[in-house]
N, C-alpha and C. Protein backbone atom coordinates (compact mmCIF):
# COMPACT_ATOMS: atom_id res chain seq x y z
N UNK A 1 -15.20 19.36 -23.31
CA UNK A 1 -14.95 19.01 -21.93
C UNK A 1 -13.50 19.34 -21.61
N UNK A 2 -13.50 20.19 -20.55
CA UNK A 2 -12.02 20.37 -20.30
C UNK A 2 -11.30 19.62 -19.05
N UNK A 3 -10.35 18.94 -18.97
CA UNK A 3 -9.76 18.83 -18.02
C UNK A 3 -9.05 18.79 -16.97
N UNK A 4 -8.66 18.76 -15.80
CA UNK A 4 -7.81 19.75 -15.13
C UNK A 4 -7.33 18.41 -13.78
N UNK A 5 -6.20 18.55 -13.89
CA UNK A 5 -5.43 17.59 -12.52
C UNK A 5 -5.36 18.58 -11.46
N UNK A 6 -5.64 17.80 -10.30
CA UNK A 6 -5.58 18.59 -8.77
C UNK A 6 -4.88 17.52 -8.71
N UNK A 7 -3.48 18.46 -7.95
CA UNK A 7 -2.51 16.88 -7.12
C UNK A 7 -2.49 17.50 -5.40
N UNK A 8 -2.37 16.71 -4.14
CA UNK A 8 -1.93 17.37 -2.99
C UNK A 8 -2.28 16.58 -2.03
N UNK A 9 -2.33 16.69 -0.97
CA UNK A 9 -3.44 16.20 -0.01
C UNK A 9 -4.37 15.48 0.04
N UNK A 10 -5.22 14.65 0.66
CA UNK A 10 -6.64 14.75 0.50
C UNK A 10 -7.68 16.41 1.25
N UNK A 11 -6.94 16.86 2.52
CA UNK A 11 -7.46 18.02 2.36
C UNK A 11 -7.19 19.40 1.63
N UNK A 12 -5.92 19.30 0.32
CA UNK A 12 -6.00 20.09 0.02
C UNK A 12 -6.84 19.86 -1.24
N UNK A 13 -7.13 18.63 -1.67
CA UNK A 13 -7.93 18.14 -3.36
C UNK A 13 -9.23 18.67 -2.60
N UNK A 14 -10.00 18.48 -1.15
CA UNK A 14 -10.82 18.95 -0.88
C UNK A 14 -11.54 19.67 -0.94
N UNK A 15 -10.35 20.64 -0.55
CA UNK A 15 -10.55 22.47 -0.50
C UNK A 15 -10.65 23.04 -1.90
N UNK A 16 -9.72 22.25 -2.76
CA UNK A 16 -9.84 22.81 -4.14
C UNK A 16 -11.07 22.78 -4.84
N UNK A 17 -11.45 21.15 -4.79
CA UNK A 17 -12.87 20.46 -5.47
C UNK A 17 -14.12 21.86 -4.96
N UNK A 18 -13.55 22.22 -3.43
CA UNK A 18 -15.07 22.85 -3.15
C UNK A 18 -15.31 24.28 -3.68
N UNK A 19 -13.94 25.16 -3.90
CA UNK A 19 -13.88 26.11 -4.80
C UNK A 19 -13.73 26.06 -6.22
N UNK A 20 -14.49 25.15 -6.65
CA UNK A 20 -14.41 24.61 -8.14
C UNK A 20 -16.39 25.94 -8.31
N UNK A 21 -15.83 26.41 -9.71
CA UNK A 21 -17.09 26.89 -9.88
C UNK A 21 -18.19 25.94 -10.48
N UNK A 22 -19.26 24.66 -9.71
CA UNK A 22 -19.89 23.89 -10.35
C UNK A 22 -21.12 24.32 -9.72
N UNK A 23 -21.32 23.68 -10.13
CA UNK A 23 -23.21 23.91 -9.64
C UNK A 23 -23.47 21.73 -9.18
N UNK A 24 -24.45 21.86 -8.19
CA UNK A 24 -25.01 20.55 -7.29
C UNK A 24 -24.80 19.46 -8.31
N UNK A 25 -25.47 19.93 -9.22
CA UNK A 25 -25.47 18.36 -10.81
C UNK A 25 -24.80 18.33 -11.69
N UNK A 26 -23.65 19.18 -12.00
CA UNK A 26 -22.78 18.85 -12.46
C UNK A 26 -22.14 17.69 -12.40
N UNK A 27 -21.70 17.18 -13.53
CA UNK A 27 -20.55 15.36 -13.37
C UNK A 27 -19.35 16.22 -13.42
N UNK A 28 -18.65 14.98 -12.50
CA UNK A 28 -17.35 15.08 -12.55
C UNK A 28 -16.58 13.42 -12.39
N UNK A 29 -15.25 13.42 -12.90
CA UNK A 29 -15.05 12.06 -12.80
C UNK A 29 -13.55 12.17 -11.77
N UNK A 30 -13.43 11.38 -10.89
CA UNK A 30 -12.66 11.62 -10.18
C UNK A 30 -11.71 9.97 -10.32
N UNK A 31 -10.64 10.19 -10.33
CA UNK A 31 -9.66 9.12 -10.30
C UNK A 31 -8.50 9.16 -9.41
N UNK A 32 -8.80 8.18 -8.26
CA UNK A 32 -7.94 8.52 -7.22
C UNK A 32 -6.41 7.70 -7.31
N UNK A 33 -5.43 7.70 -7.10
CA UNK A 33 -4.23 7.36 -7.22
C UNK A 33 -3.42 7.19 -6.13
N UNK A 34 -2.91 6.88 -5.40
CA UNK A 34 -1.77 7.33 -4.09
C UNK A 34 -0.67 7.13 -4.83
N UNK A 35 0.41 7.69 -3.82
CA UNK A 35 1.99 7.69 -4.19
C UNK A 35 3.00 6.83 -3.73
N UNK A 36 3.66 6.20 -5.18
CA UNK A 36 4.59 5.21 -4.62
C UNK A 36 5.46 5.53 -3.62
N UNK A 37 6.10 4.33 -3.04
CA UNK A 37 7.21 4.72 -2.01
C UNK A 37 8.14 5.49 -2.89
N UNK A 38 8.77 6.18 -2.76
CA UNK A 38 10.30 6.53 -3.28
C UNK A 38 11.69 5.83 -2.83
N UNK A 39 11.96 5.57 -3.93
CA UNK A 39 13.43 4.85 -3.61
C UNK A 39 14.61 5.73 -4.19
N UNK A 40 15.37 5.58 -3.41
CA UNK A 40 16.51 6.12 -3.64
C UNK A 40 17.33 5.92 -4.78
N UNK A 41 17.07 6.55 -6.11
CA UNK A 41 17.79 6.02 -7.45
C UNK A 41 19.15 6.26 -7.16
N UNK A 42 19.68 6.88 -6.55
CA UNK A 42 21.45 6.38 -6.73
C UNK A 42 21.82 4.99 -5.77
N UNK A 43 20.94 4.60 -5.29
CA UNK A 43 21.32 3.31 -4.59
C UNK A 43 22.10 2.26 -5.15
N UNK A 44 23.24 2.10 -5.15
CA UNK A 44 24.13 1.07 -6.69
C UNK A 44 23.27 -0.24 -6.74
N UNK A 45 22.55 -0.77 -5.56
CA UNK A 45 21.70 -2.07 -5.69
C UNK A 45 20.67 -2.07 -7.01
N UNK A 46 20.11 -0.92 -7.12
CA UNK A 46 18.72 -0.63 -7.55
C UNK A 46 19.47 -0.22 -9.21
N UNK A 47 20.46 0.58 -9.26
CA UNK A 47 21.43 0.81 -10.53
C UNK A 47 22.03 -0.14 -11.29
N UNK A 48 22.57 -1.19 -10.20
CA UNK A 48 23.43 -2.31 -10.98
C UNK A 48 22.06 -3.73 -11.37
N UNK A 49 20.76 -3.72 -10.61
CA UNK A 49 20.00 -4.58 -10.65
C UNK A 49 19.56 -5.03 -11.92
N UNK A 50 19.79 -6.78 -11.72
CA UNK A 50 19.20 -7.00 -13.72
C UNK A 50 17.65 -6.75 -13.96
N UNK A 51 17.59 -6.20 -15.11
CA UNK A 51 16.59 -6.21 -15.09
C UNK A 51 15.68 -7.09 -16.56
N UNK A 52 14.32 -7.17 -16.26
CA UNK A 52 13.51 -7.96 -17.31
C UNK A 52 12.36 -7.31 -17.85
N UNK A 53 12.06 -6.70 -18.78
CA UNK A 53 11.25 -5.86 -18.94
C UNK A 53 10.78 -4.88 -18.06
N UNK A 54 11.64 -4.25 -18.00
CA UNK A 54 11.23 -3.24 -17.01
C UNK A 54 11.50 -3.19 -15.74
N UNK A 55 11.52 -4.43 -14.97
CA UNK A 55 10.94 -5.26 -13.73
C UNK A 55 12.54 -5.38 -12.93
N UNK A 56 12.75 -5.37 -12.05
CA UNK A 56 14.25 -5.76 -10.97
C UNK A 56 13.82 -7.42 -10.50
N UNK A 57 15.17 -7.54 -10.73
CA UNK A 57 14.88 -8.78 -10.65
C UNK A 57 15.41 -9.51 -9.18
N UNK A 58 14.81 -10.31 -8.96
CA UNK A 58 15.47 -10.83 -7.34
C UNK A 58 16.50 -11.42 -7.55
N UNK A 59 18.01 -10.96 -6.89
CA UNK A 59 19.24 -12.03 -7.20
C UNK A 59 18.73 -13.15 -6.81
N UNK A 60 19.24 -14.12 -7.36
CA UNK A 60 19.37 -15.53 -6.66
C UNK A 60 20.93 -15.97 -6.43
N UNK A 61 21.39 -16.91 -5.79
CA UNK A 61 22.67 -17.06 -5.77
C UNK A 61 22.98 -18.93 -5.75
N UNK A 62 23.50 -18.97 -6.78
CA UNK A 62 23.97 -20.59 -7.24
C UNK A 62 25.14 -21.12 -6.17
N UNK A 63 24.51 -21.87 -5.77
CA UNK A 63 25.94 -22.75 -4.65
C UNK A 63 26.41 -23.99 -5.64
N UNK A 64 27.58 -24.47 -5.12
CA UNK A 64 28.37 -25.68 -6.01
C UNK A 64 27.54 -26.69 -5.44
N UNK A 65 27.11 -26.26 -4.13
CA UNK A 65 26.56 -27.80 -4.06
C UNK A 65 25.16 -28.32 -3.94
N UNK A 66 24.73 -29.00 -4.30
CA UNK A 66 23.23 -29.48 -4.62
C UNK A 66 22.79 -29.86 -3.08
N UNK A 67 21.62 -29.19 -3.07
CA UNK A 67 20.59 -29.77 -1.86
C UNK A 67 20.10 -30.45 -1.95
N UNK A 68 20.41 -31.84 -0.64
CA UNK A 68 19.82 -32.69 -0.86
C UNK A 68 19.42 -33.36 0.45
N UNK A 69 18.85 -34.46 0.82
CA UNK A 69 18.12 -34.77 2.32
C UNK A 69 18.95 -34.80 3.34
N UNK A 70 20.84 -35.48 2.30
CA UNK A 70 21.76 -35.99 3.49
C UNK A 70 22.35 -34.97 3.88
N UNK A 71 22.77 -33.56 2.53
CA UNK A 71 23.19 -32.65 2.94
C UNK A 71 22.59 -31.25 4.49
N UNK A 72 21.07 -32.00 4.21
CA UNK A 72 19.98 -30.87 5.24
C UNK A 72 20.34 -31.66 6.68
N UNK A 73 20.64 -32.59 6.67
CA UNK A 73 20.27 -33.52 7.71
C UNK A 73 21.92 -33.23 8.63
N UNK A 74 22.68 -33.19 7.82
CA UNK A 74 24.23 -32.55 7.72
C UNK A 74 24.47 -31.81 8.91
N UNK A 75 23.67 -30.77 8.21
CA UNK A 75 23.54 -29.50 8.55
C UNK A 75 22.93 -29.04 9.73
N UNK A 76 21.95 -29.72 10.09
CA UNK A 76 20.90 -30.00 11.09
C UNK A 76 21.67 -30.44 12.36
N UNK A 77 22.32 -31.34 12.07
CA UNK A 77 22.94 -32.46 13.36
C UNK A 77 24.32 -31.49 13.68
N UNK A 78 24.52 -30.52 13.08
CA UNK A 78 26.18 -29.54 13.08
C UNK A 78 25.73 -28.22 13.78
């Protein structure tokens, strides 16, 4: 069994599939895929980002001060 990748379009995998020399009963196995977004690898965000197996990780950012009902309420009434 030989194999062969068509990448392009959907009308150009189309056009290809239909100039394929097969005959009506022939199998074929088709595995469809789409394409990630692209990101911009020199982006210093995406460069300097920690990472965890593989994975970017979401900053989080530590404040000195603890949240708490009186502090929301604080904040609320300001």
């Amino acid at each position: 069994m030989d194999a062969q990748i068509i990448e392009g379009t959907f009308a150009d995998i189309r056009r290809q599939i239909l100039d394929l020399p097969l005959e009506p009963d022939d199998r074929l196995r088709v595995i469809v895929t789409t394409a990630e977004p692209k990101t911009d690898i020199n982006d210093p965000l995406i460069l300097n980002a920690l990472r965890r197996n593989g994975l970017i990780l979401v900053p989080t950012h530590h404040t000195s001060q603890k949240v708490t009902t009186e502090l929301v309420n604080e904040l609320s009434e300001g």
